[in-house]
C-alpha atoms as a PDB file:
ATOM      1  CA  UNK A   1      34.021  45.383 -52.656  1.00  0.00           C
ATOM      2  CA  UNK A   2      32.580  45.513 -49.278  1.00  0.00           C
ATOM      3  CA  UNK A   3      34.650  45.363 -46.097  1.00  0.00           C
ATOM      4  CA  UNK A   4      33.771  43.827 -42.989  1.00  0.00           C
ATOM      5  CA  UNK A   5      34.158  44.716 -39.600  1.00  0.00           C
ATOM      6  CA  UNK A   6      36.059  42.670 -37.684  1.00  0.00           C
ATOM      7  CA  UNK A   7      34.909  41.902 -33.931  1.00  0.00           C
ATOM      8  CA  UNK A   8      37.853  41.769 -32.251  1.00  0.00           C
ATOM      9  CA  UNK A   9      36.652  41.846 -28.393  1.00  0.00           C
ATOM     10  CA  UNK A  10      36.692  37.928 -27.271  1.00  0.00           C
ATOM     11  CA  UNK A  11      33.217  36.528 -25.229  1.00  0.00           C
ATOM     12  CA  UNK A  12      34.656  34.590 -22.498  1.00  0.00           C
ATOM     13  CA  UNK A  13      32.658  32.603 -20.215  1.00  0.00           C
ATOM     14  CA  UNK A  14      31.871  33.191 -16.906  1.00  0.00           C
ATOM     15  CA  UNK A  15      33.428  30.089 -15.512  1.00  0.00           C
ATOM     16  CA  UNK A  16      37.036  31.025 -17.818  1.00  0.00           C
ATOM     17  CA  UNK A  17      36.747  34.352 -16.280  1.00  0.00           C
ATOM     18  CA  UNK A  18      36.785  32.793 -12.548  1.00  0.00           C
ATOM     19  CA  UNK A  19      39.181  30.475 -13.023  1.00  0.00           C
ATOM     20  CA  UNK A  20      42.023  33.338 -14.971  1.00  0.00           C
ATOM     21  CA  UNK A  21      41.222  35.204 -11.680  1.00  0.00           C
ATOM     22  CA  UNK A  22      42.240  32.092  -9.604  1.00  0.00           C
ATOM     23  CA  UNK A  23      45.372  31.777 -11.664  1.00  0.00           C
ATOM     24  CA  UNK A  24      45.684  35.370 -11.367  1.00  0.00           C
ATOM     25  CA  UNK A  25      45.862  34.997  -7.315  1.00  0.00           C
ATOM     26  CA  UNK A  26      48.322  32.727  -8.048  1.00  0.00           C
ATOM     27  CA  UNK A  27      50.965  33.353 -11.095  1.00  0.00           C
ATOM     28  CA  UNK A  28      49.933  37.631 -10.622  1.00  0.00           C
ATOM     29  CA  UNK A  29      48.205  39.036 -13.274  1.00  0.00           C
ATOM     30  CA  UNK A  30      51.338  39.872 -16.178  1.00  0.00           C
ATOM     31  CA  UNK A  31      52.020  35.645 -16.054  1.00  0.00           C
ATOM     32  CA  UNK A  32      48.353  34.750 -15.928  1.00  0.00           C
ATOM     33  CA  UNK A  33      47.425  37.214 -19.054  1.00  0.00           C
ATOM     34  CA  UNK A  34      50.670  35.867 -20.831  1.00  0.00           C
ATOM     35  CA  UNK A  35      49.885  32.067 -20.331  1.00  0.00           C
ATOM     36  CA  UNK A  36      45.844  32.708 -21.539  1.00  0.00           C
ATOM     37  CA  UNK A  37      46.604  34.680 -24.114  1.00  0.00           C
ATOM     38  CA  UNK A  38      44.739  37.534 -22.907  1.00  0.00           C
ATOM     39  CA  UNK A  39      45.159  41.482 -22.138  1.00  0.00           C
ATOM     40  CA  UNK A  40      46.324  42.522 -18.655  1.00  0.00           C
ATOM     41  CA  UNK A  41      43.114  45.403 -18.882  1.00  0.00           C
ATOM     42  CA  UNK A  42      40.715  42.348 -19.402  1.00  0.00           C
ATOM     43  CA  UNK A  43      42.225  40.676 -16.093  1.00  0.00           C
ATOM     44  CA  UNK A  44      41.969  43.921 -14.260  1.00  0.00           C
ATOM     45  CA  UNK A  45      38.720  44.936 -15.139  1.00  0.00           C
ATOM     46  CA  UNK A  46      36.986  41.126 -14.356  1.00  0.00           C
ATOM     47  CA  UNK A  47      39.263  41.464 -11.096  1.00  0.00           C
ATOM     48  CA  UNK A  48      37.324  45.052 -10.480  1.00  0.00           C
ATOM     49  CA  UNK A  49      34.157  44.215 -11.321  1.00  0.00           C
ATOM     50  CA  UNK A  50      33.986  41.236  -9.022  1.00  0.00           C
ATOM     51  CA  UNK A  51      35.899  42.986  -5.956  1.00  0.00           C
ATOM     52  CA  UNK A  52      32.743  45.887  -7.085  1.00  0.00           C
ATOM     53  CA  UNK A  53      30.001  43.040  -6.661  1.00  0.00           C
ATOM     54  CA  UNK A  54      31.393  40.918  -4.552  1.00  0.00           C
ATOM     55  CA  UNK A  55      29.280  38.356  -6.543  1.00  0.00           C
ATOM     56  CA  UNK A  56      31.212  35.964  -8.649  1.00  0.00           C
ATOM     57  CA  UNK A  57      30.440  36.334 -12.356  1.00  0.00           C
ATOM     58  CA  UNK A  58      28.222  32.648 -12.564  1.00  0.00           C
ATOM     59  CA  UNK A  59      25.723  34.076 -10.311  1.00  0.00           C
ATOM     60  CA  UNK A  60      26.131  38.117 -11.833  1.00  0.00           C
ATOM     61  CA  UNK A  61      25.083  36.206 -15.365  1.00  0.00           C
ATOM     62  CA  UNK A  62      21.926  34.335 -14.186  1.00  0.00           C
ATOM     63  CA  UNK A  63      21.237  37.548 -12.362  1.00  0.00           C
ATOM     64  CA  UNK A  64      20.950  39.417 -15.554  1.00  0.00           C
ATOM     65  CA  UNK A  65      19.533  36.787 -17.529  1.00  0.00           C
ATOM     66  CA  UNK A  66      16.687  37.224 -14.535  1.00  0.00           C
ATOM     67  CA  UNK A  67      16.346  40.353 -14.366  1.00  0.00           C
ATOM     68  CA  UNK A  68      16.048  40.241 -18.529  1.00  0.00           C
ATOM     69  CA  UNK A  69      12.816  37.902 -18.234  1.00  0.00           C
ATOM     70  CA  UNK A  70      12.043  40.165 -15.743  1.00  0.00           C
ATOM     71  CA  UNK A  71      12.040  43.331 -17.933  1.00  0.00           C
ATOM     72  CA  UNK A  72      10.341  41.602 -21.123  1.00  0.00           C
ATOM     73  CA  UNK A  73       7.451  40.171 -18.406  1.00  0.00           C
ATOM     74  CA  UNK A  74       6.965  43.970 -17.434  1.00  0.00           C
ATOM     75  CA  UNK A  75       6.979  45.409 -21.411  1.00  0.00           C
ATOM     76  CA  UNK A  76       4.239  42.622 -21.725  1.00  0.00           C
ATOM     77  CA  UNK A  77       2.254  43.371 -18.522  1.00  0.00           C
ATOM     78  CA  UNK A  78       2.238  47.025 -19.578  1.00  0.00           C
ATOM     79  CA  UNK A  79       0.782  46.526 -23.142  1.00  0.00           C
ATOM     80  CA  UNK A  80      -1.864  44.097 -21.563  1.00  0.00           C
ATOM     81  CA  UNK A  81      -2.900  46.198 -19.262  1.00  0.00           C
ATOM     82  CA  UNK A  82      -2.868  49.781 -22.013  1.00  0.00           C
ATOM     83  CA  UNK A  83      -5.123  47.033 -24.192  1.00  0.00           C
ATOM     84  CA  UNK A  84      -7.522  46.499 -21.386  1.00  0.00           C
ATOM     85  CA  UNK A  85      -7.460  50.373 -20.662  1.00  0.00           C
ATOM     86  CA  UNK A  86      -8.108  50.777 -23.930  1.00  0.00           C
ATOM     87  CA  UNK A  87     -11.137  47.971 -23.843  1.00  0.00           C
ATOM     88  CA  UNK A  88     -12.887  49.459 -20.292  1.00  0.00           C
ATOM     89  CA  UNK A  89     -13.315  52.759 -21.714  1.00  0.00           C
ATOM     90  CA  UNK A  90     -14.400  51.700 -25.171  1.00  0.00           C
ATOM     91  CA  UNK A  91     -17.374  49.097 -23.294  1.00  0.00           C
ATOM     92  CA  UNK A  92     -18.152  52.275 -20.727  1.00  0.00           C
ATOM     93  CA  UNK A  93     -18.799  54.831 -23.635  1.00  0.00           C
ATOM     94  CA  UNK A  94     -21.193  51.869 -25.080  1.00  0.00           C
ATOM     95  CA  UNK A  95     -24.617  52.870 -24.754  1.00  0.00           C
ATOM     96  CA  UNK A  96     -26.872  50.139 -22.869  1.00  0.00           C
END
């Protein structure tokens, strides 16, 4: 029998997470976490990492969805350009 691991460590959206810190503002954080259903660490550590960024977590998402593309568009540019590399030395060694 095989066992599974189970993920326990919730996704939550980026729009959940702003509005638990709104009702964190407002209830504190001990009510808020009770009422979601959610650790007191999670709240503090969303509540850090925003006060850290000062960029609310909608925009911090497309951000690294960006600068994702970004990276893959880079990996591609380099192999293009190791190919042509690759292609200019082969056609300059080629006698005429």
């Amino acid at each position: 029998m095989t066992h599974k691991k189970i993920n326990l460590r919730k996704n939550f959206s980026a729009q959940f997470k702003e509005q638990a810190l709104a009702r964190v503002k407002k209830d504190g954080i001990s009510k808020a976490a009770k009422d979601l259903g959610i650790s007191e660490s999670a709240l503090y550590g969303w509540r850090k990492k925003l006060d850290q960024t000062g960029i609310p977590f909608e925009d911090q998402m497309i951000q690294l969805a960006e600068l994702s593309r970004m990276k893959r568009e880079i990996a591609r540019l380099t192999d293009e350009n190791a190919f042509l590399k690759k292609a200019a030395a082969y056609f300059a060694k080629e006698p005429k």
